[in-house]
PDB file of N, CA and C in Angstrom:
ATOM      1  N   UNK A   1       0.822  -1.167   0.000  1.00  0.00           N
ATOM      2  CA  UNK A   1       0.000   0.000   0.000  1.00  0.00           C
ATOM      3  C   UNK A   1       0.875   1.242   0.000  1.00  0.00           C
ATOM      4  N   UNK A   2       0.478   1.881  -0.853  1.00  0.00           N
ATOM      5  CA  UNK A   2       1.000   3.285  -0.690  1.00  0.00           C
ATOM      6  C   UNK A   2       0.012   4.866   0.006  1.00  0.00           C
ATOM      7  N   UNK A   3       0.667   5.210   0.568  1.00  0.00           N
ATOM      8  CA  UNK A   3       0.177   6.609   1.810  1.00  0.00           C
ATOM      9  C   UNK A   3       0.845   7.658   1.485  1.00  0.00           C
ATOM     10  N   UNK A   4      -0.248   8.577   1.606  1.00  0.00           N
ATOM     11  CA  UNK A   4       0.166   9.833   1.517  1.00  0.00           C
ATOM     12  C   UNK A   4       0.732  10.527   2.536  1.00  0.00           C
ATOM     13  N   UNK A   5       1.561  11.413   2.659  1.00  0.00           N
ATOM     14  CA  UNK A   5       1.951  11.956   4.195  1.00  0.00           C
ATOM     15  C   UNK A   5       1.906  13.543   4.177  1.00  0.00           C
ATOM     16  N   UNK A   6       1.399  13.888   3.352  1.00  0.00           N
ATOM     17  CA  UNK A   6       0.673  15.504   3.298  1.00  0.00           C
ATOM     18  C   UNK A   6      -0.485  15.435   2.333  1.00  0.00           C
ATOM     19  N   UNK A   7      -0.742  17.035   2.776  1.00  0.00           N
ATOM     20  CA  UNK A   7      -2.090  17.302   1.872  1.00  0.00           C
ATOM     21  C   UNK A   7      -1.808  18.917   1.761  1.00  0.00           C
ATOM     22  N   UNK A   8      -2.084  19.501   0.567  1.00  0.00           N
ATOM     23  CA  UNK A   8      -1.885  20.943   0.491  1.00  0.00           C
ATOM     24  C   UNK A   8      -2.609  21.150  -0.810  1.00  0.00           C
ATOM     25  N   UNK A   9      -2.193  22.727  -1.080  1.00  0.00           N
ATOM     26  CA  UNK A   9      -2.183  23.401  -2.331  1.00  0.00           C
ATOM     27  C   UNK A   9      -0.953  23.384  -3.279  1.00  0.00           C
ATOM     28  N   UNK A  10      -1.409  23.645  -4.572  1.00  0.00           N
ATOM     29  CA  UNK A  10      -0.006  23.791  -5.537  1.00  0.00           C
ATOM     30  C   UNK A  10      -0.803  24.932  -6.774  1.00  0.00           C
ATOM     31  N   UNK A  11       0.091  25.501  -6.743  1.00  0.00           N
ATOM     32  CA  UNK A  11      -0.007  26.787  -8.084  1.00  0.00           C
ATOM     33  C   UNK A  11       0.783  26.009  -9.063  1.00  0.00           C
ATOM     34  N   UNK A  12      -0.155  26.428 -10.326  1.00  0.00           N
ATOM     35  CA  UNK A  12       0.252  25.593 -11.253  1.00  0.00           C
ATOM     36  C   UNK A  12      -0.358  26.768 -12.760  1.00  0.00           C
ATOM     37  N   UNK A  13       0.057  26.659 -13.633  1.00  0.00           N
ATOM     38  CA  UNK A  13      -0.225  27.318 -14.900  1.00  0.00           C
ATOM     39  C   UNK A  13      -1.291  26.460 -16.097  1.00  0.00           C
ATOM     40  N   UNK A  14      -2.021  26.503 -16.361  1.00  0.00           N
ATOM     41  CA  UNK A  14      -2.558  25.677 -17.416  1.00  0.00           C
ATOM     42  C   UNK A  14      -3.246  26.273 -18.322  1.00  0.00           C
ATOM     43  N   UNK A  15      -3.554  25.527 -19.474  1.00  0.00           N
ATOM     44  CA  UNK A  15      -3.445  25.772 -20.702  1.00  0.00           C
ATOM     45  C   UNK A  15      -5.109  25.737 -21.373  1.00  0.00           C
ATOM     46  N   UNK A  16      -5.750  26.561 -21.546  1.00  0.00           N
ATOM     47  CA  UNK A  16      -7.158  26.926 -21.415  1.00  0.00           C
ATOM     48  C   UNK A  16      -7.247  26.377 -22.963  1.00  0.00           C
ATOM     49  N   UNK A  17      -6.519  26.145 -24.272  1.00  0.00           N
ATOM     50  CA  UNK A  17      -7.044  26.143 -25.558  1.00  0.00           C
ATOM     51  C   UNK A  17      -6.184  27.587 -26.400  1.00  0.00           C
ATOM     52  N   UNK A  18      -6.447  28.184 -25.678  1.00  0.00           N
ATOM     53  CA  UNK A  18      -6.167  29.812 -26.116  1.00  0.00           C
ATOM     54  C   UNK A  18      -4.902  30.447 -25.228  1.00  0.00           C
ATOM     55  N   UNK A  19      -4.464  30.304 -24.066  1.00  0.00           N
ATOM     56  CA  UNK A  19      -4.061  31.332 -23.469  1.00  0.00           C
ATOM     57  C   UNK A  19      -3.120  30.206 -22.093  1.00  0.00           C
ATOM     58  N   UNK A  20      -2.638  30.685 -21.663  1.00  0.00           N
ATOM     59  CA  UNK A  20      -1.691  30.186 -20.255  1.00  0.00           C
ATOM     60  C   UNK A  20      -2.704  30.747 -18.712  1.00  0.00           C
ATOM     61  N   UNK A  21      -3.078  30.283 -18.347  1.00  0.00           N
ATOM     62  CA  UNK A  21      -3.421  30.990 -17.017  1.00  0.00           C
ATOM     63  C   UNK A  21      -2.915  30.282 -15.785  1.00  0.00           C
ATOM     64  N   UNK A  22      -3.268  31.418 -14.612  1.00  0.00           N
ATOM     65  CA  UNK A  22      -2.506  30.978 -13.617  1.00  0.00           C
ATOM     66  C   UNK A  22      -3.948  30.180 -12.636  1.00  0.00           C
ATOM     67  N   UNK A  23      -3.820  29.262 -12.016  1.00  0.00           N
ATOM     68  CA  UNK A  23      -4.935  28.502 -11.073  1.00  0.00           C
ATOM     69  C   UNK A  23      -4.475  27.798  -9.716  1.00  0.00           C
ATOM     70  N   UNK A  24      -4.922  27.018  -9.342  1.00  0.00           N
ATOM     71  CA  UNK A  24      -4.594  26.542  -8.020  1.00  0.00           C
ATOM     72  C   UNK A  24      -5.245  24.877  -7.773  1.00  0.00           C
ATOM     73  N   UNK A  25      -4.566  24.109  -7.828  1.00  0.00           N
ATOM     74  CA  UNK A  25      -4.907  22.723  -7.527  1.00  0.00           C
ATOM     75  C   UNK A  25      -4.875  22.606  -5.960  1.00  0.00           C
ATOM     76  N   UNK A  26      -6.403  22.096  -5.654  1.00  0.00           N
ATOM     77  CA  UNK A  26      -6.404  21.888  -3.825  1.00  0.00           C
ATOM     78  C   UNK A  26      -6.553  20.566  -3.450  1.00  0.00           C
ATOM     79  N   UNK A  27      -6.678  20.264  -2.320  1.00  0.00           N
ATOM     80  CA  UNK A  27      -6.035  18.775  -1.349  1.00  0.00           C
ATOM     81  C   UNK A  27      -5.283  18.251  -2.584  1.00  0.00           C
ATOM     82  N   UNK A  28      -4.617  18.550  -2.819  1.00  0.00           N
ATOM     83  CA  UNK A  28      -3.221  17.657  -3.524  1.00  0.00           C
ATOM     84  C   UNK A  28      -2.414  16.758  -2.421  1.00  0.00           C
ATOM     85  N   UNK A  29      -2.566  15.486  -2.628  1.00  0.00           N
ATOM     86  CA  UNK A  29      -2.050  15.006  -1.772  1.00  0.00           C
ATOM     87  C   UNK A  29      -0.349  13.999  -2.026  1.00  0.00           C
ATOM     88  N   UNK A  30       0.718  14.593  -1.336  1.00  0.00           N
ATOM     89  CA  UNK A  30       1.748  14.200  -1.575  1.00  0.00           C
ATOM     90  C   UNK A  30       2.412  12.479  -1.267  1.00  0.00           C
ATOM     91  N   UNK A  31       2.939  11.860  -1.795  1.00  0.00           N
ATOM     92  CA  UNK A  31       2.852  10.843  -1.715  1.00  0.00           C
ATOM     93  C   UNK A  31       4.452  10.255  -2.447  1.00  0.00           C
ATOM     94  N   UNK A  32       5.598  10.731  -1.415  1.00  0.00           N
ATOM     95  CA  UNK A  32       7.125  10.671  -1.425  1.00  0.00           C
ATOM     96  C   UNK A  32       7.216   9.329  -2.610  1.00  0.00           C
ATOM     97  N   UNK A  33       6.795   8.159  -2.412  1.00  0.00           N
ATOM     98  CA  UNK A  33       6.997   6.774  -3.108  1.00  0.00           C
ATOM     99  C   UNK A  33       7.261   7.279  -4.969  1.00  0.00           C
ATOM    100  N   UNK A  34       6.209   8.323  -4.958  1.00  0.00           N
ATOM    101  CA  UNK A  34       5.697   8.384  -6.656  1.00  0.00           C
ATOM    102  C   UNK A  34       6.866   9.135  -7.096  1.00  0.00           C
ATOM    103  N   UNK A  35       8.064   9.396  -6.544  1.00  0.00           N
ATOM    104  CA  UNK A  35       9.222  10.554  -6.989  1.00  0.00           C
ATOM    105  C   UNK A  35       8.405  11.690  -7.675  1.00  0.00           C
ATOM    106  N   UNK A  36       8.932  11.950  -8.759  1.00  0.00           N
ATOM    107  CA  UNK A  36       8.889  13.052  -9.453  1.00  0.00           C
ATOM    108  C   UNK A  36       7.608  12.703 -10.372  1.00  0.00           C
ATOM    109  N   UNK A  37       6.806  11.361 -10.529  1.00  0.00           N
ATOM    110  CA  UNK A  37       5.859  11.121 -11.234  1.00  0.00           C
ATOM    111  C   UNK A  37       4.514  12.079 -11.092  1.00  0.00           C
ATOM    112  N   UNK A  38       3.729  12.668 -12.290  1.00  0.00           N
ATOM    113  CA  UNK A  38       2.747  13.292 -11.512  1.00  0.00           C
ATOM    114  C   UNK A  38       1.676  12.494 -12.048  1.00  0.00           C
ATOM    115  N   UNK A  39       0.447  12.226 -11.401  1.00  0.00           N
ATOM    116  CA  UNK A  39      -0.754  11.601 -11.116  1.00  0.00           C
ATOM    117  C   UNK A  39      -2.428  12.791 -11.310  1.00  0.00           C
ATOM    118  N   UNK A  40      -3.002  12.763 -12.101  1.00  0.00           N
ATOM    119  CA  UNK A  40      -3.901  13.834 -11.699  1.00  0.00           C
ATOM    120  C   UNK A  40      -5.543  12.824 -11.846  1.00  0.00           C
ATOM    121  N   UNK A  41      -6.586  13.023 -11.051  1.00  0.00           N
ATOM    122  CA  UNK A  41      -7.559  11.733 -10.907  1.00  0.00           C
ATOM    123  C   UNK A  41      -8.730  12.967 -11.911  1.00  0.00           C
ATOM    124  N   UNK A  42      -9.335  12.245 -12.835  1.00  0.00           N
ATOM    125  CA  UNK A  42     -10.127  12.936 -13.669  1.00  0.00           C
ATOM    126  C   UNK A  42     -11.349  12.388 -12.765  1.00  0.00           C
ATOM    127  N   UNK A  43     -11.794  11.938 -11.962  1.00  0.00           N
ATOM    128  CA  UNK A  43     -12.845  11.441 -10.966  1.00  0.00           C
ATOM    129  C   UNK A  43     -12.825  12.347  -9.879  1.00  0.00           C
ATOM    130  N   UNK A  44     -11.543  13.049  -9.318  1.00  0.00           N
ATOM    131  CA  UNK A  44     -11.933  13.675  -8.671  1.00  0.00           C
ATOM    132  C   UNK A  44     -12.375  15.141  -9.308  1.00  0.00           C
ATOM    133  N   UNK A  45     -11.193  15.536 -10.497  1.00  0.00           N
ATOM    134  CA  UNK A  45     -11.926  16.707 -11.434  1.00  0.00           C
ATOM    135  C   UNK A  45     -13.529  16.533 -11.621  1.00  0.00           C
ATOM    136  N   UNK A  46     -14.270  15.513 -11.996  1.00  0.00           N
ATOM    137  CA  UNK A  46     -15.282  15.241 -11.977  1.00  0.00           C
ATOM    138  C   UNK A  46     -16.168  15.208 -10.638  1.00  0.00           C
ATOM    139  N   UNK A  47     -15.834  14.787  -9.727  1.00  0.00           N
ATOM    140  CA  UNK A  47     -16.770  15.431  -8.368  1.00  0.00           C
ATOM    141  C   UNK A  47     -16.639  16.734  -8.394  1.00  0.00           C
ATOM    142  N   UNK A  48     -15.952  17.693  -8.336  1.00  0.00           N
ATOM    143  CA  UNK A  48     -15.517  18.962  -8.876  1.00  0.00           C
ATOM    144  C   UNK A  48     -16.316  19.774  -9.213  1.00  0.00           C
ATOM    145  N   UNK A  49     -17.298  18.937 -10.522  1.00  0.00           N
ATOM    146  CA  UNK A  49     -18.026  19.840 -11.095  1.00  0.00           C
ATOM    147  C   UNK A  49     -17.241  20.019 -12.651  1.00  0.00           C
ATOM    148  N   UNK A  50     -16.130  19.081 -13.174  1.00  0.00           N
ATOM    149  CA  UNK A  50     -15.497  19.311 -14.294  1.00  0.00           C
ATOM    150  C   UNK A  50     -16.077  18.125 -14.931  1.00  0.00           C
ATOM    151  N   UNK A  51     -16.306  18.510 -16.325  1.00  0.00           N
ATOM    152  CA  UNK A  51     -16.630  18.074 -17.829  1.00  0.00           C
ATOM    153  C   UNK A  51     -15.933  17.180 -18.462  1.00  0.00           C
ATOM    154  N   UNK A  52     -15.673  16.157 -18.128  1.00  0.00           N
ATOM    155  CA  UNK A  52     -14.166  15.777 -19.254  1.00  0.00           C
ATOM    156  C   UNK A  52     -14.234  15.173 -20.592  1.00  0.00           C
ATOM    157  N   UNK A  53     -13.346  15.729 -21.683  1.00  0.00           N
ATOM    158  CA  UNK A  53     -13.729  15.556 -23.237  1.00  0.00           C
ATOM    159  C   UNK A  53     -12.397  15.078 -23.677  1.00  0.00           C
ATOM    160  N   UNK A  54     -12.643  14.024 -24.338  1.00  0.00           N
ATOM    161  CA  UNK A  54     -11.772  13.273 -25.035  1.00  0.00           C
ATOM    162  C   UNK A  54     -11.559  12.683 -26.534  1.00  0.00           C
ATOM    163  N   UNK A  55     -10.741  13.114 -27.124  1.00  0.00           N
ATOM    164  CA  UNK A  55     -10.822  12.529 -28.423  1.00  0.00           C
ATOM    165  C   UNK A  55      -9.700  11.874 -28.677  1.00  0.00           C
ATOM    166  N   UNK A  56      -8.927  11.818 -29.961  1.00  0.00           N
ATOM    167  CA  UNK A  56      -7.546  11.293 -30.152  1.00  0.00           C
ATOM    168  C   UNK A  56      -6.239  11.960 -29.930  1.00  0.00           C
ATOM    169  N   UNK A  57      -6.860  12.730 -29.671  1.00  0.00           N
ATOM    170  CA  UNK A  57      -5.433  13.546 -29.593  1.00  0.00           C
ATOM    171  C   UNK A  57      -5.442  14.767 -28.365  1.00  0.00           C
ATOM    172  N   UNK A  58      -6.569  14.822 -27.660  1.00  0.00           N
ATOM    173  CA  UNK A  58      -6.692  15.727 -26.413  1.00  0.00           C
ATOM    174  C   UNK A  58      -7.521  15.251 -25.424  1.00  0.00           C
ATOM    175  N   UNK A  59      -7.533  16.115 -24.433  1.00  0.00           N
ATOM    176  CA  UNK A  59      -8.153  15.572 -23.245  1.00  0.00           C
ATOM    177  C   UNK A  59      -8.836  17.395 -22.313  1.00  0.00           C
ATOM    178  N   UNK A  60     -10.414  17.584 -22.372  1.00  0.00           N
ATOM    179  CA  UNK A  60     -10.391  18.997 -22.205  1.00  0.00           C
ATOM    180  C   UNK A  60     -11.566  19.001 -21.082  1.00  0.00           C
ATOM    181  N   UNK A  61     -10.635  19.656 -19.848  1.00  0.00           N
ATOM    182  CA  UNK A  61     -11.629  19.629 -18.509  1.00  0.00           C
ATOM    183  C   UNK A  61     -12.745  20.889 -18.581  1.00  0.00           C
ATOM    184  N   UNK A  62     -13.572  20.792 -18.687  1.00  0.00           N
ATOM    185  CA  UNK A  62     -14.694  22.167 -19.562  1.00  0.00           C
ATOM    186  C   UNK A  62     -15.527  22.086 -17.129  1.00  0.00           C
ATOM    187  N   UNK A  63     -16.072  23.591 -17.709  1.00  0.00           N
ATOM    188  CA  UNK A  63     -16.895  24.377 -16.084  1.00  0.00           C
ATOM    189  C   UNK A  63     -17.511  24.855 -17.118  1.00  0.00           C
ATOM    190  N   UNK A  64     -18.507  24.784 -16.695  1.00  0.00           N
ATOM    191  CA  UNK A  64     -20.267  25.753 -17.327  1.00  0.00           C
ATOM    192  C   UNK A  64     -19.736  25.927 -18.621  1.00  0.00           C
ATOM    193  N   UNK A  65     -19.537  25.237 -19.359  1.00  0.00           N
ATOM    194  CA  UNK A  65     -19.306  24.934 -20.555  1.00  0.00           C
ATOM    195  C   UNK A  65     -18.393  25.989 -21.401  1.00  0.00           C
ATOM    196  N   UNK A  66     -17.613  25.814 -20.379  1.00  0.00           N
ATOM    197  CA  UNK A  66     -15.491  26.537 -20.642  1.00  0.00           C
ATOM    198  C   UNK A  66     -14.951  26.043 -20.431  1.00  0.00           C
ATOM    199  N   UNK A  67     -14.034  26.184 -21.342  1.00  0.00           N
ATOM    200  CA  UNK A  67     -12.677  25.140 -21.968  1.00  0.00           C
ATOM    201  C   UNK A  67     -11.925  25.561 -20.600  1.00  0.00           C
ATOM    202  N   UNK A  68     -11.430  24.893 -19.482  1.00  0.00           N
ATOM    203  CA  UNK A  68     -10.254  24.887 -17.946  1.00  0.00           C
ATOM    204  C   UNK A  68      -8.999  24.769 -18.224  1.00  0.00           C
ATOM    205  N   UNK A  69      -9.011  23.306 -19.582  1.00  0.00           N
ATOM    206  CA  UNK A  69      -7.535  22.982 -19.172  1.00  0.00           C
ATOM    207  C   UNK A  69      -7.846  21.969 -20.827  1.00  0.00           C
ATOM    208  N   UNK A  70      -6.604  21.738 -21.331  1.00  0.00           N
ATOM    209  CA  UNK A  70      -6.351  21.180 -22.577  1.00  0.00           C
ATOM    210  C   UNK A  70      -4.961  20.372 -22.054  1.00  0.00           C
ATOM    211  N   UNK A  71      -5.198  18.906 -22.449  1.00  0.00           N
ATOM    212  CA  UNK A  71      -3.765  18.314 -21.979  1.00  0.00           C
ATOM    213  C   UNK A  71      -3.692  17.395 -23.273  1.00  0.00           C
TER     214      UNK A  71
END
């Protein structure tokens, strides 16, 4: 089993489609084992209140039907 041993915030920049903005990812929870790997749960984006859209070649977290984040 792997455990987390914090919980915080992280500022982070993301990529709306159009533009760079600045946002804030909350209970991020840290978890030393994963090194430098990053992990992001589209289930919890989705309790959230986020949209998620997928095709072949993108992945786009949409709020009241706005583009959040393009990965």
């Amino acid at each position: 089993m792997i455990y987390a041993v914090g919980i915080g915030t992280i500022d982070v920049e993301v990529f709306n489609g159009k533009q760079w903005i600045a946002s804030v990812l909350n209970d991020v929870l840290y978890v030393p084992e994963f090194g430098s790997s990053c992990l992001f749960s589209l289930g919890a984006a989705a309790a959230c209140g986020y949209k998620i859209m997928m095709d072949n070649f993108n992945i786009r977290l949409m709020m009241n039907n706005r583009t959040e984040l393009v990965g």
